[in-house]
PDB file of N, CA and C in Angstrom:
ATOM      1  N   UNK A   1     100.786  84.959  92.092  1.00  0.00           N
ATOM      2  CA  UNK A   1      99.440  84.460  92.118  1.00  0.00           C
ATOM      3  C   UNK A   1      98.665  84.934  93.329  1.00  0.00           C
ATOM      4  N   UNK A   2      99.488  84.748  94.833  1.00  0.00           N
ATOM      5  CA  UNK A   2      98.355  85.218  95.437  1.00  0.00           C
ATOM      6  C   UNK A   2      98.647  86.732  95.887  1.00  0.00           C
ATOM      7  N   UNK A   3      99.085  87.486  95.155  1.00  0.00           N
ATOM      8  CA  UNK A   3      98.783  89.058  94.760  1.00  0.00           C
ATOM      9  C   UNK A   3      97.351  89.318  94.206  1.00  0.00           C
ATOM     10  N   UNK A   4      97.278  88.578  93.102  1.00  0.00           N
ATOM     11  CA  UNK A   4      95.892  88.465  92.072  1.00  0.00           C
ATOM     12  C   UNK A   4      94.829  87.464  92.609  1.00  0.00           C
ATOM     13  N   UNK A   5      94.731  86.840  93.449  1.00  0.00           N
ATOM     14  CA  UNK A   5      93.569  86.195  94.184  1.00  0.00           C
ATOM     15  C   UNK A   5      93.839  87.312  95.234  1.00  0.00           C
ATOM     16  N   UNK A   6      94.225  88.202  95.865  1.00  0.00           N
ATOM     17  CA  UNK A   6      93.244  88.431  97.061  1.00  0.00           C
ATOM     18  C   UNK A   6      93.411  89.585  96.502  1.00  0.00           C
ATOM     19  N   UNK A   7      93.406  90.545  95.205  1.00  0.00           N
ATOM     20  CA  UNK A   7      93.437  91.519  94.628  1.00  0.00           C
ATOM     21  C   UNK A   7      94.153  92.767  95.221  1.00  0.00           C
ATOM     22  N   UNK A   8      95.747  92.888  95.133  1.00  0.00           N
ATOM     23  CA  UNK A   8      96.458  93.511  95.992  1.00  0.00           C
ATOM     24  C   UNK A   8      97.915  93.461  94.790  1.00  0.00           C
ATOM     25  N   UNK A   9      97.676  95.267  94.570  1.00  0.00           N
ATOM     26  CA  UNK A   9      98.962  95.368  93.523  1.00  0.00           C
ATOM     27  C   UNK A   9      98.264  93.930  92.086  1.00  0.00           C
ATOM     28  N   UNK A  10      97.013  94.138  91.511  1.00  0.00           N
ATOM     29  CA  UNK A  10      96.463  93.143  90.554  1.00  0.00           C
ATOM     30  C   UNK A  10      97.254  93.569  89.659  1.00  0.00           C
ATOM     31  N   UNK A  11      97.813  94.614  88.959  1.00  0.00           N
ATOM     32  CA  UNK A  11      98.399  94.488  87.315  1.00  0.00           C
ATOM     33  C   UNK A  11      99.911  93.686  87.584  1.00  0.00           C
ATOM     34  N   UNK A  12     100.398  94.069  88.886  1.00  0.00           N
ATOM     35  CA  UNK A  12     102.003  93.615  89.378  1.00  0.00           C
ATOM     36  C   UNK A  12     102.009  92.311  89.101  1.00  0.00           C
ATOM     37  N   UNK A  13     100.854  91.730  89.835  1.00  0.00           N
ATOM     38  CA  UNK A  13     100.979  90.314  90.092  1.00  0.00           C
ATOM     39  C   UNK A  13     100.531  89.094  88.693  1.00  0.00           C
ATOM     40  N   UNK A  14      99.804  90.282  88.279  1.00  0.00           N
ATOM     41  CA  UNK A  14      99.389  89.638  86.715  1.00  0.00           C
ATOM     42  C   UNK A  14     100.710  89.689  85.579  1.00  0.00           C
ATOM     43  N   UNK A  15     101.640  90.640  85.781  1.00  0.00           N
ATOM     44  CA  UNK A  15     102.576  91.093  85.127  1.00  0.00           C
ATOM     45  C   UNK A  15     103.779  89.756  85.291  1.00  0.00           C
ATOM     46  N   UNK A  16     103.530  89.564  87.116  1.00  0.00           N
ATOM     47  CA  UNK A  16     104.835  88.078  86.763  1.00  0.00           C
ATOM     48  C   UNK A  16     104.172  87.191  86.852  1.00  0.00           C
ATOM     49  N   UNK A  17     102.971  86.873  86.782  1.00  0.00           N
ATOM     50  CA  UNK A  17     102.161  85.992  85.809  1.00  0.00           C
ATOM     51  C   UNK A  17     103.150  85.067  84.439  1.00  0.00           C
ATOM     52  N   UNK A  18     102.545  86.508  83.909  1.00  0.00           N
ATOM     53  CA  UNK A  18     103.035  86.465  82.154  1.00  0.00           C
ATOM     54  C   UNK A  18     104.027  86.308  82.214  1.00  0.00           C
ATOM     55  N   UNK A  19     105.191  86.613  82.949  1.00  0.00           N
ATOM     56  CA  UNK A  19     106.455  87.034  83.205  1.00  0.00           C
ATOM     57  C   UNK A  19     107.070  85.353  83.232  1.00  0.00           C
ATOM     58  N   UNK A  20     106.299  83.904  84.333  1.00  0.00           N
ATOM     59  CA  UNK A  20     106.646  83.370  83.878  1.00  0.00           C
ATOM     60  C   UNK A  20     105.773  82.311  83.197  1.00  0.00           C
ATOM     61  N   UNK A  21     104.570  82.424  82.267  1.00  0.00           N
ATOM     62  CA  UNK A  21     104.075  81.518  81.429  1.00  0.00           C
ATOM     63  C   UNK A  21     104.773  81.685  79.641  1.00  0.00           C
ATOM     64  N   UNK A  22     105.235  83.098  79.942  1.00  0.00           N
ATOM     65  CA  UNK A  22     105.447  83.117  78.411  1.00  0.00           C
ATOM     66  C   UNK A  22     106.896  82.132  78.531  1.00  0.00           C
ATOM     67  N   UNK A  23     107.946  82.036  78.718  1.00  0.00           N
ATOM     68  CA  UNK A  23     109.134  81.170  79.079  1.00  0.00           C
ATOM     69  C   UNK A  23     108.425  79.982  78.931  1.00  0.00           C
ATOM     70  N   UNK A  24     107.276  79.574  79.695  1.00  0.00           N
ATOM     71  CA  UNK A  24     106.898  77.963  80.162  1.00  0.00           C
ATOM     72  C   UNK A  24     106.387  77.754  79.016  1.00  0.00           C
ATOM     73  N   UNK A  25     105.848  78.768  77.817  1.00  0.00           N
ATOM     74  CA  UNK A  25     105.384  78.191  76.808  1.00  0.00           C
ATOM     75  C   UNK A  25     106.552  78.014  75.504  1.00  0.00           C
ATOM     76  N   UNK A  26     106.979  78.790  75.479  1.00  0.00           N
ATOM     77  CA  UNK A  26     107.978  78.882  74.390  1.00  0.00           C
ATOM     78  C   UNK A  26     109.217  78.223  75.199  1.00  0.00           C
ATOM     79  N   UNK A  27     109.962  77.494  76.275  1.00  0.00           N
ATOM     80  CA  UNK A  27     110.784  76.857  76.681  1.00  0.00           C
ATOM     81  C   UNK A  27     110.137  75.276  77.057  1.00  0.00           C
ATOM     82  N   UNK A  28     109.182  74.985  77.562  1.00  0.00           N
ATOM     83  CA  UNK A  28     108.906  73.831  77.724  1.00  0.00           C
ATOM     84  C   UNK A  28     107.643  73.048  76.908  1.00  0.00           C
ATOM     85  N   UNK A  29     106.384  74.093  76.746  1.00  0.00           N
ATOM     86  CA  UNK A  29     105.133  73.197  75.941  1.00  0.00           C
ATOM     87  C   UNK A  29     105.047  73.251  74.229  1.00  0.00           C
ATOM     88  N   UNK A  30     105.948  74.439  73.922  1.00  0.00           N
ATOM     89  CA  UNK A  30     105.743  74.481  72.654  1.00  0.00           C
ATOM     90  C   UNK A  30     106.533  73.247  71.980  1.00  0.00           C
ATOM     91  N   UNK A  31     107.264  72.106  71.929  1.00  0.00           N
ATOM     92  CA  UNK A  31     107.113  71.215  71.227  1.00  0.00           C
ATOM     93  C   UNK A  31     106.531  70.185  71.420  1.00  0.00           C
ATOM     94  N   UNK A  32     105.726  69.862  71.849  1.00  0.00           N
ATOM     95  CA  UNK A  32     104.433  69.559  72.349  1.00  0.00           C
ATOM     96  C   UNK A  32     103.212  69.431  71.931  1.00  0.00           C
ATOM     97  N   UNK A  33     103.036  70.993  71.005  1.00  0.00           N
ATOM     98  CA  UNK A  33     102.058  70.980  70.381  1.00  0.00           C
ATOM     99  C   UNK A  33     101.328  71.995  71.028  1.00  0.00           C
ATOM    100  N   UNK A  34      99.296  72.164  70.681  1.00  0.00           N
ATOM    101  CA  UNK A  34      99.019  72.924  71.679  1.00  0.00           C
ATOM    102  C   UNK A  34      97.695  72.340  72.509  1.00  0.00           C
ATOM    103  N   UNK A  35      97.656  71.052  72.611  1.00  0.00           N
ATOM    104  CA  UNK A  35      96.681  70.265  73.474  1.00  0.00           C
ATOM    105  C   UNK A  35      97.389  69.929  74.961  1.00  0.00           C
ATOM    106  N   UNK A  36      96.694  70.325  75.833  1.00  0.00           N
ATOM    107  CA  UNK A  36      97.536  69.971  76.878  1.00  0.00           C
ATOM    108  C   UNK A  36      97.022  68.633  77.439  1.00  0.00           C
ATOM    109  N   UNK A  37      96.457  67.434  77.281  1.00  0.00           N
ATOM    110  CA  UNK A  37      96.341  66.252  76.933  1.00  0.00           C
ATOM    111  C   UNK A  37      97.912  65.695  76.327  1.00  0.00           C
ATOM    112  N   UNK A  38      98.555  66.567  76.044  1.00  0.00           N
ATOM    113  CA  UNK A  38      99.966  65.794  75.159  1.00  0.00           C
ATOM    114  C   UNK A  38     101.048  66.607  75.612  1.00  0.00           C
ATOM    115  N   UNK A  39     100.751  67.472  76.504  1.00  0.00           N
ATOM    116  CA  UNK A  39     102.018  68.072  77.484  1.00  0.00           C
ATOM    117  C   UNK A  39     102.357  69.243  76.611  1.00  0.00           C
ATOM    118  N   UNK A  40     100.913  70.017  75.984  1.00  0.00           N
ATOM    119  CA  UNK A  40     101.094  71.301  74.817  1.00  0.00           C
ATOM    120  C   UNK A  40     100.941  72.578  75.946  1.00  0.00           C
ATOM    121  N   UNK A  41     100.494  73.974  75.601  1.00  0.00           N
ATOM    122  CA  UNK A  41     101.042  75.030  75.599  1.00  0.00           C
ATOM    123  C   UNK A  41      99.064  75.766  75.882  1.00  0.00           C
ATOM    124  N   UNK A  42      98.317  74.782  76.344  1.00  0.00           N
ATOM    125  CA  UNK A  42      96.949  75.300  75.878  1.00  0.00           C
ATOM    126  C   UNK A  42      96.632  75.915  77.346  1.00  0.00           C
ATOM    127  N   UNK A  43      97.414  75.114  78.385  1.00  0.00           N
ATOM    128  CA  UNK A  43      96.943  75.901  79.928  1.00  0.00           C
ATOM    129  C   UNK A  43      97.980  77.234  79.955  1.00  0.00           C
ATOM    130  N   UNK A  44      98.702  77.146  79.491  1.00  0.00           N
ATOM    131  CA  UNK A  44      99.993  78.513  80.061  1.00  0.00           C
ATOM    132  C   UNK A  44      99.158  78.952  78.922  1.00  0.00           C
ATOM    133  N   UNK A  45      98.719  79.024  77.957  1.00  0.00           N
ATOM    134  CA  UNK A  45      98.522  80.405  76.982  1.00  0.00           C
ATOM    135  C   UNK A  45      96.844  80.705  77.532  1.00  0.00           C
ATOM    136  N   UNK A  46      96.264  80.325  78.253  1.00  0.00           N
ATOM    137  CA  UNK A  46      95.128  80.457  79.029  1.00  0.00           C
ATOM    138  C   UNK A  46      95.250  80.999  80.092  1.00  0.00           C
ATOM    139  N   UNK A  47      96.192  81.066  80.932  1.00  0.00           N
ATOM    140  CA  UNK A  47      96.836  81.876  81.731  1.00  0.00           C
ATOM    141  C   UNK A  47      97.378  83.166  81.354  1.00  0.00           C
ATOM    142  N   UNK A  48      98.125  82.882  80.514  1.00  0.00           N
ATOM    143  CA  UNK A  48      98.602  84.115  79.615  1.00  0.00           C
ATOM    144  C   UNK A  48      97.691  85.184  79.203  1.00  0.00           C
ATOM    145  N   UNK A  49      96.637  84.713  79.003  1.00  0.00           N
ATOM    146  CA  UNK A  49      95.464  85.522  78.601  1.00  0.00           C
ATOM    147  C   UNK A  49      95.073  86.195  79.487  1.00  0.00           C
ATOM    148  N   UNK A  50      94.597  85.595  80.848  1.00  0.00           N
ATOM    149  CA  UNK A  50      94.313  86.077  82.247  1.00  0.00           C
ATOM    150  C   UNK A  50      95.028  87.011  82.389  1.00  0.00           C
ATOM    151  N   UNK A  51      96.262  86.577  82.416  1.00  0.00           N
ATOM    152  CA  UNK A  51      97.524  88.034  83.047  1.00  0.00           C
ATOM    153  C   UNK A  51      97.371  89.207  82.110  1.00  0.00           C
ATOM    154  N   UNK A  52      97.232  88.842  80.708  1.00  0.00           N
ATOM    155  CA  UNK A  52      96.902  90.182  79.908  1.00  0.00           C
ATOM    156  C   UNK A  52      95.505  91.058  80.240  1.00  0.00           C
ATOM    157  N   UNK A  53      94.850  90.366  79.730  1.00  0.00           N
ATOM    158  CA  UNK A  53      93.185  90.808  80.660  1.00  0.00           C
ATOM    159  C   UNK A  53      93.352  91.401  82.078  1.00  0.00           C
ATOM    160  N   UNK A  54      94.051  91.078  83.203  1.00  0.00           N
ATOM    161  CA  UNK A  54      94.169  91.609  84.166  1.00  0.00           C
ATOM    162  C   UNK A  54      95.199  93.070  84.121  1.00  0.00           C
ATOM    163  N   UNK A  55      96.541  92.940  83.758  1.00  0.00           N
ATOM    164  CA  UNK A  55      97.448  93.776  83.334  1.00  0.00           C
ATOM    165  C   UNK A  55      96.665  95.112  83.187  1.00  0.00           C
ATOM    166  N   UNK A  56      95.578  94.616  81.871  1.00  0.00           N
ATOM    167  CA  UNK A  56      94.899  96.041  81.095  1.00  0.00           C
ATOM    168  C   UNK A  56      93.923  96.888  82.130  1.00  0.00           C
ATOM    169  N   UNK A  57      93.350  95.816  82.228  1.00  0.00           N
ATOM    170  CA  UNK A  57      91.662  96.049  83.012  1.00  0.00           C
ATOM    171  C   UNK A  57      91.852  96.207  84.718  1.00  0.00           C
ATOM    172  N   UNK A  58      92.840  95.480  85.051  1.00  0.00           N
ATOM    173  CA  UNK A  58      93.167  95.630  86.614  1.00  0.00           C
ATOM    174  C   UNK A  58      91.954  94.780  87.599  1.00  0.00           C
ATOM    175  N   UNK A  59      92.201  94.795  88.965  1.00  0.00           N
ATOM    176  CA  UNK A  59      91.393  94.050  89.519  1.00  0.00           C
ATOM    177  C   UNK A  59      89.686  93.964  89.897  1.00  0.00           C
ATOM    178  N   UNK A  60      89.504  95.118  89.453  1.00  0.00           N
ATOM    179  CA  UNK A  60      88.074  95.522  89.243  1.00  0.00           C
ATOM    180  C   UNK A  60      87.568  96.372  90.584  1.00  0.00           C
ATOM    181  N   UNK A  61      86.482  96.389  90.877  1.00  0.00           N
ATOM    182  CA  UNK A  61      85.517  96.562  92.080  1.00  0.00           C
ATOM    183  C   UNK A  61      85.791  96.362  93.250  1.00  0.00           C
ATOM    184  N   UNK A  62      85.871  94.934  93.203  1.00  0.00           N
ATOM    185  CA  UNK A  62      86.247  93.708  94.459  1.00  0.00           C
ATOM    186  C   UNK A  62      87.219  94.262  95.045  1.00  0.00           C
ATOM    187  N   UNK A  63      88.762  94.604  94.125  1.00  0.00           N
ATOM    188  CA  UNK A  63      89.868  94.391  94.822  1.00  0.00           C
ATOM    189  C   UNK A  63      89.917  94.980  95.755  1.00  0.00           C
ATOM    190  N   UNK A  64      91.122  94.841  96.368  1.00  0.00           N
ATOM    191  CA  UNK A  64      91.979  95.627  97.779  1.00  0.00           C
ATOM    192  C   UNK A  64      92.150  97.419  96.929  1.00  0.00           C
ATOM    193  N   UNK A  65      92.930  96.987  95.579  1.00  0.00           N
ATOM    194  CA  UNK A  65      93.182  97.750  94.789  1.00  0.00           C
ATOM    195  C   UNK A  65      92.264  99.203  94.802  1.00  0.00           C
ATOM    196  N   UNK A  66      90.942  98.435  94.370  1.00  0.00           N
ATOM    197  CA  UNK A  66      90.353  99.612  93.979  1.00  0.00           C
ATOM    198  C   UNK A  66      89.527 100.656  95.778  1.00  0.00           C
ATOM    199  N   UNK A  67      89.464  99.502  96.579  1.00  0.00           N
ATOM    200  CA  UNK A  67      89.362  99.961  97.628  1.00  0.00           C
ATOM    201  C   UNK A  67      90.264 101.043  98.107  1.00  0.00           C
ATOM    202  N   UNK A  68      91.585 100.388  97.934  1.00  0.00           N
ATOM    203  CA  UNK A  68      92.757 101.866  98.710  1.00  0.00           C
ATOM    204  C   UNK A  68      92.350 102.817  97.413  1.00  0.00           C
ATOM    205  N   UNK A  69      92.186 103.203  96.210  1.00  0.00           N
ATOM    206  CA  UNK A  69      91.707 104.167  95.440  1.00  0.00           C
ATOM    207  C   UNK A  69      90.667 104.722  95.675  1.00  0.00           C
ATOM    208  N   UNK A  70      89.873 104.782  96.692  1.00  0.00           N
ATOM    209  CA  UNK A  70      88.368 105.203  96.615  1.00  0.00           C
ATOM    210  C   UNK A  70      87.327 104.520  96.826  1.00  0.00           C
ATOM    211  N   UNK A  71      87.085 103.074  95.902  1.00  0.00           N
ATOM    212  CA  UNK A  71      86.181 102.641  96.209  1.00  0.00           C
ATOM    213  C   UNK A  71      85.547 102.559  94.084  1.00  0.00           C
ATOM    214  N   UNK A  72      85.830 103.579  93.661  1.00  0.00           N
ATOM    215  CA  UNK A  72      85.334 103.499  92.098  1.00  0.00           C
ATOM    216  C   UNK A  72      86.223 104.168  91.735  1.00  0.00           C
ATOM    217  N   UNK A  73      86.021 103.416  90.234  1.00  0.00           N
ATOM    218  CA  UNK A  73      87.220 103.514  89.364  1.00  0.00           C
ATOM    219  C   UNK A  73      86.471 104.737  88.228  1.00  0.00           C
TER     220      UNK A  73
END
């Protein structure tokens, strides 16, 4: 997590992200349901999303990332 808040190595840190929400969903919220009001699977697969979205797209502009690259992507 704080790889991907201060944007440093963003796909890495998004990668064990996912690495551990997918486990937290399919080992602990999925019988549950998917309201997380009832202890479901609706914040880790919202997260999950983040880490994919980041993974692809990377940290953008802002980051540290794109800074040590140049500056533009």
């Amino acid at each position: 997590g704080a790889l991907v808040i201060i944007g440093l190595y963003t796909r890495v840190g998004a990668f064990l992200i996912a690495c551990v929400m997918l486990p937290a969903i399919l080992g602990v919220h999925w019988r549950s349901g998917f309201f997380i009001n009832a202890g479901g699977f609706e914040y880790p697969l919202a997260l999950l999303g983040m880490a994919a979205a980041l993974m692809v797209h990377g940290g953008g502009s802002a980051s540290i990332d794109s800074q040590m690259a140049g500056g533009k992507k």
